[in-house]
Protein backbone atom coordinates (compact mmCIF):
# COMPACT_ATOMS: atom_id res chain seq x y z
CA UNK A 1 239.42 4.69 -11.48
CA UNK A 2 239.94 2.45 -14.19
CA UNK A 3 237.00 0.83 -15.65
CA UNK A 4 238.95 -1.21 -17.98
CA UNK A 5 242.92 -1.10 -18.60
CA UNK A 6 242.14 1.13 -21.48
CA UNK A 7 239.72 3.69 -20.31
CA UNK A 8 240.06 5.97 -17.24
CA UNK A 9 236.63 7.23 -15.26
CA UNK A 10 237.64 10.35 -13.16
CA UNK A 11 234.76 12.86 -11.61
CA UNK A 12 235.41 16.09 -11.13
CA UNK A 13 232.98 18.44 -9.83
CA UNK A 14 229.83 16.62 -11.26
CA UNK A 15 231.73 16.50 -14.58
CA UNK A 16 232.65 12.69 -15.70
CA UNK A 17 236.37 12.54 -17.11
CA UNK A 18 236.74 9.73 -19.63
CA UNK A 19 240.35 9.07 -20.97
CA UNK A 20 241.21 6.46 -23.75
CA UNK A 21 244.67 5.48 -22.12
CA UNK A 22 246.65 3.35 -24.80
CA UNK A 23 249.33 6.02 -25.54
CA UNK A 24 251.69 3.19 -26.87
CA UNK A 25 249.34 2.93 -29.40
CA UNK A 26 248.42 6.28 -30.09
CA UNK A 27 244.96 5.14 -28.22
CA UNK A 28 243.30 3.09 -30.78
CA UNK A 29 240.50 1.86 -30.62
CA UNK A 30 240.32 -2.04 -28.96
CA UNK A 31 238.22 -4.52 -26.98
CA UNK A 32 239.40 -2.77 -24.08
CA UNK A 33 238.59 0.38 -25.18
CA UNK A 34 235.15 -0.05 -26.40
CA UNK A 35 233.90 -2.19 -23.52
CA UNK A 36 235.38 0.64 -21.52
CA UNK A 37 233.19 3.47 -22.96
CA UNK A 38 230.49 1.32 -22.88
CA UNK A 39 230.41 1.73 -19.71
CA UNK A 40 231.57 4.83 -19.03
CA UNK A 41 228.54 6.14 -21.15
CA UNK A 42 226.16 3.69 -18.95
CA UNK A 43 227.41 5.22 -15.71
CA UNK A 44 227.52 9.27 -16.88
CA UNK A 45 223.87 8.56 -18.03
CA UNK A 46 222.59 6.84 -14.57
CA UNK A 47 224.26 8.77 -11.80
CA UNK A 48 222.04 12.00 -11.18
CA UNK A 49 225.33 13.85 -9.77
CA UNK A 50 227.08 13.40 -12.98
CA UNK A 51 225.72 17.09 -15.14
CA UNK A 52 228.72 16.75 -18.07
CA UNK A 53 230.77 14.33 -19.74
CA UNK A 54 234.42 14.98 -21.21
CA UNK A 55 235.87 12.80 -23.68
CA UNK A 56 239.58 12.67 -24.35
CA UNK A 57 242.88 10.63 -24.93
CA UNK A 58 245.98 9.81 -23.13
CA UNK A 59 249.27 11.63 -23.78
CA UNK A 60 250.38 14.53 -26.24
CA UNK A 61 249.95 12.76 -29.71
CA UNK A 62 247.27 11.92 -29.95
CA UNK A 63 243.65 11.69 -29.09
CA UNK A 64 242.44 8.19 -31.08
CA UNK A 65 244.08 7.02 -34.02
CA UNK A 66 241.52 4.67 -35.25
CA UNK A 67 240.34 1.18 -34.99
CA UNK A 68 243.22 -0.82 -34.17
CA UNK A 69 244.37 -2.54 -37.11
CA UNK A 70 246.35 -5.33 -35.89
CA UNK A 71 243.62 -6.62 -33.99
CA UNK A 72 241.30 -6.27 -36.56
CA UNK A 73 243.23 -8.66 -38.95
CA UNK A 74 243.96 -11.32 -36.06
CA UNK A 75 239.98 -11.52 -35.77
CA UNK A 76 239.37 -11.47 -39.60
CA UNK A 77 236.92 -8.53 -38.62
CA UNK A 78 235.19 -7.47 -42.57
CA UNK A 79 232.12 -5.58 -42.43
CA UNK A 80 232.17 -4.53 -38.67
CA UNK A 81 228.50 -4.76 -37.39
CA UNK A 82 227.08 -0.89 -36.50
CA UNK A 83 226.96 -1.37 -32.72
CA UNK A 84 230.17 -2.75 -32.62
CA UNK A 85 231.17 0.77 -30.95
CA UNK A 86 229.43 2.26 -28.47
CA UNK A 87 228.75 5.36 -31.15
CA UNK A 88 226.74 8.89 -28.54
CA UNK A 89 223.68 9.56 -30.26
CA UNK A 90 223.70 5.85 -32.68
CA UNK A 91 224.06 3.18 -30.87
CA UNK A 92 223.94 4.92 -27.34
CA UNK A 93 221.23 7.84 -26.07
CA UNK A 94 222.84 9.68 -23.69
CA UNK A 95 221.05 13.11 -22.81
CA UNK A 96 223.49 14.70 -21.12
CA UNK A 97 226.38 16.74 -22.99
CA UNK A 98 229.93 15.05 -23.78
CA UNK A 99 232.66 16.84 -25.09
CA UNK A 100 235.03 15.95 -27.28
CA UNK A 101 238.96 16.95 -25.78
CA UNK A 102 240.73 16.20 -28.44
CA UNK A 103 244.83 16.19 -27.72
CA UNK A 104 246.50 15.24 -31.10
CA UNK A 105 245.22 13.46 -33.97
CA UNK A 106 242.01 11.80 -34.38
CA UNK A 107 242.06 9.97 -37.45
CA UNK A 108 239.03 7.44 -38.60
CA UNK A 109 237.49 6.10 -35.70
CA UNK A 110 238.90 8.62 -33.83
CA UNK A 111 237.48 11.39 -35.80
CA UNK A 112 234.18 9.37 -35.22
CA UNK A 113 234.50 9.53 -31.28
CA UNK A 114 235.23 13.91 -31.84
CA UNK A 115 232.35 13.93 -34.19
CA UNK A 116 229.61 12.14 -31.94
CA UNK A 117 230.42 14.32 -28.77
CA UNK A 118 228.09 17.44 -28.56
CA UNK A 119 231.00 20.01 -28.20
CA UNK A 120 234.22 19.82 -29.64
CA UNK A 121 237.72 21.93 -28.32
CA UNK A 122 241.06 21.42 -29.66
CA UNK A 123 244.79 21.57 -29.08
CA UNK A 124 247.07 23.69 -31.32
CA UNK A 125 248.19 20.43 -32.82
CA UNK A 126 245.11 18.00 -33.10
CA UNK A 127 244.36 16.63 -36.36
CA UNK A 128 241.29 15.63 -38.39
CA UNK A 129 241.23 12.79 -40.69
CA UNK A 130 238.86 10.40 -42.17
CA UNK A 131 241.72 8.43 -43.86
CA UNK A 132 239.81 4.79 -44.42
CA UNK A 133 240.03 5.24 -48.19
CA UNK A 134 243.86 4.99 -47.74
CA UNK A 135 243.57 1.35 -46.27
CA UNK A 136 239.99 0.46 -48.35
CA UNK A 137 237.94 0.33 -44.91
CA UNK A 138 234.24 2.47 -44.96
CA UNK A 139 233.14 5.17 -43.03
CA UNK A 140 229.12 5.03 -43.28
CA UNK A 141 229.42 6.86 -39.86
CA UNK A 142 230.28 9.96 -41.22
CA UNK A 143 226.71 10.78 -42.82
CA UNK A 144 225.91 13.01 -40.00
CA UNK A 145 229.16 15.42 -41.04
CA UNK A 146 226.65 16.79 -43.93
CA UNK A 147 224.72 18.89 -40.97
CA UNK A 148 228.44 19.84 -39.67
CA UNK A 149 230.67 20.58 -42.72
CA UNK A 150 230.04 22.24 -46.12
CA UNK A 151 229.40 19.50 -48.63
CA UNK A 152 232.58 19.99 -50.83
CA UNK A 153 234.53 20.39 -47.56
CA UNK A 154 233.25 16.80 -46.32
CA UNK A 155 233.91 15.41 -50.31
CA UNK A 156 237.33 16.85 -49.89
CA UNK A 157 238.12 14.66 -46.38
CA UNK A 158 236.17 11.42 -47.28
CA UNK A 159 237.98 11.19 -50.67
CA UNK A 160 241.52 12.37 -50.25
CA UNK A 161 241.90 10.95 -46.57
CA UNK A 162 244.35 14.12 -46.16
CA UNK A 163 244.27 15.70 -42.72
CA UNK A 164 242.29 19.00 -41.32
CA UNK A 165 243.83 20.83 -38.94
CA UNK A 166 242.52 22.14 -35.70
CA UNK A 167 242.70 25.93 -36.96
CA UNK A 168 241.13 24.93 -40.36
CA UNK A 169 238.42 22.93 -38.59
CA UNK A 170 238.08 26.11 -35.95
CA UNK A 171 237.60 28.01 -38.96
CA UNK A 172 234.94 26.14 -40.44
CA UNK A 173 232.94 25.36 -36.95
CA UNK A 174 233.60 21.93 -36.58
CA UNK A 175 235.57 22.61 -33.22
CA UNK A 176 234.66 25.02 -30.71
CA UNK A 177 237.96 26.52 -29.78
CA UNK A 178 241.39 25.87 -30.82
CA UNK A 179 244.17 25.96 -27.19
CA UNK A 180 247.40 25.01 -26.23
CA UNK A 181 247.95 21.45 -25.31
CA UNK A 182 249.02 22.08 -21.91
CA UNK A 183 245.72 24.34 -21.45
CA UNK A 184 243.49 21.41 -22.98
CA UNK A 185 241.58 19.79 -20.33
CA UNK A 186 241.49 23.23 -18.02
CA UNK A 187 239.68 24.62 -21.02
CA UNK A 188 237.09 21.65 -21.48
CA UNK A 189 236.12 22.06 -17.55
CA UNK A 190 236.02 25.39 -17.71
CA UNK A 191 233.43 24.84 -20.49
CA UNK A 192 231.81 21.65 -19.02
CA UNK A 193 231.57 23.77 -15.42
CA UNK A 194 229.96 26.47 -17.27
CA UNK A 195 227.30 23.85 -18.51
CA UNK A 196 226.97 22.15 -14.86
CA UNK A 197 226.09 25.09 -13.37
CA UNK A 198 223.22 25.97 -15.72
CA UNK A 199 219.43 24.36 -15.50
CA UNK A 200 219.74 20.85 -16.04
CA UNK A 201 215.81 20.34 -17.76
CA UNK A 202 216.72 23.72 -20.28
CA UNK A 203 220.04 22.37 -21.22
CA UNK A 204 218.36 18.01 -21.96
CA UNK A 205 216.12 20.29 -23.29
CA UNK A 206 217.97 22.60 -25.70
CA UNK A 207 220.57 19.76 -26.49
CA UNK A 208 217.16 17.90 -28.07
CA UNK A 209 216.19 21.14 -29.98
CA UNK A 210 219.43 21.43 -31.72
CA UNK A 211 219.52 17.48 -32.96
CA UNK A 212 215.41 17.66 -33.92
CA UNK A 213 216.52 20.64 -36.02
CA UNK A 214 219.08 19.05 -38.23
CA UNK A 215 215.98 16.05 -38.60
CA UNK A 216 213.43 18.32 -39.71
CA UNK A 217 212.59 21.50 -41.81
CA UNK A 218 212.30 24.75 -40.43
CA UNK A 219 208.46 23.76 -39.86
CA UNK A 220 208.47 20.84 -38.05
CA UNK A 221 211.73 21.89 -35.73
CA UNK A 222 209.65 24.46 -34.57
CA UNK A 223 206.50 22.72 -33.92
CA UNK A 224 207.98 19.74 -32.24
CA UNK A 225 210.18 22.64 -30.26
CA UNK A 226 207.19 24.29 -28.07
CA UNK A 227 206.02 20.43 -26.45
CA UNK A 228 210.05 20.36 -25.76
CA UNK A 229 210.58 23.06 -23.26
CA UNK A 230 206.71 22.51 -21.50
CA UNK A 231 208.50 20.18 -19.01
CA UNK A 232 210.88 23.08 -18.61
CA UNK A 233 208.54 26.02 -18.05
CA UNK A 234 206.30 23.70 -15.65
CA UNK A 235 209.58 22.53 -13.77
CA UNK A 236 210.23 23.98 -10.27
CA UNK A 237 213.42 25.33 -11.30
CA UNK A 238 211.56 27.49 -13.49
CA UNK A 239 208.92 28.99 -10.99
């Protein structure tokens, strides 16, 4: 089903399919598109039978190219306000796992949408690029890429605007695993199955852990970690 033009809600087995379909515009990001999401995200978070959420684009080029420009000008958008997109983990708490299909490139916002799922996979010819300094837009979004990328790896993207590739990315654990494009989506349910079919409270649970961790020191992750998992070891699917 179509929950606006631009964005496609499919289940399959428990697992929420969300596709950005603008292909004729390399799926950038719109009205459409981010009213879409929002409510994609507000339907995988409130239906119980929904375990996993995939995110991905329409067609074989790419998987979001960015904010759409043109629109941007015809609004005289300047400093766009921070929930302006419906950002996992910013301006939306979701606490179940998304992730991030990405079929092509995924340049600026685009890169934002891979970077805010939880898990990342990749076909052979995705592309990674935070390329606002080549049209003088920001990217304040990308602070969180310090707990993903090394530091001079992160300089290297935010400054040239250049392109990483899915194997370099692979490489430096950005993305989970690098596949054909025709193998794509199989490989992202195989993965998201694999998730569904484990204990929902120790995977909320362990999904928390890892984002209190890159929050706190070694310390305080680990002391706010044992009141995490109580719920878990009391929960009936533990006994």
């Amino acid at each position: 089903m179509n929950l606006t033009e631009e964005i496609r809600f499919e289940v399959v087995d428990g697992i929420a399919v969300i596709t950005i379909d603008r292909p004729q515009a390399r799926n950038a990001i719109n009205h459409g598109v981010i009213e879409g999401l929002r409510q994609a995200w507000q339907r995988l978070g409130s239906d119980g039978a929904l375990r996993v959420g995939i995110l991905t684009g329409s067609g074989d080029k790419a998987f979001c190219a960015g904010m759409d420009l043109k629109q941007a000008a015809a609004t005289g958008l300047r400093v766009p306000p921070r929930d302006m997109f419906p950002v996992l983990n910013d301006v939306v708490q979701l606490h179940k796992p998304v992730i991030a299909a990405v079929n092509g490139v995924a340049y600026a916002g685009g890169f934002l949408f891979a970077q805010m799922c939880d898990l990342c996979v990749a076909s052979d010819n995705a592309q990674f690029g935070i390329t606002e300094a080549k049209v003088g837009r920001g990217m304040p979004w990308a602070a969180p890429l310090a707990h993903l990328l090394p530091q001079r790896v992160m300089m290297e993207l935010l400054l040239t605007g250049a392109p990483m590739s899915a194997q370099r990315a692979y490489e430096l654990g950005y993305v989970n695993a690098v596949v054909p494009l025709p193998q794509l989506l199989d490989h992202a349910l195989a993965m998201a199955r694999t998730i569904a079919a484990n204990a929902p409270l120790t995977v909320k649970a362990a999904r928390e852990l890892v984002y209190l961790s890159t929050e706190m020191g070694r310390s305080a992750a680990l002391r706010a970690a044992y009141p995490l998992f109580e719920s878990v070891y009391l929960s009936d699917d533990a006994q």
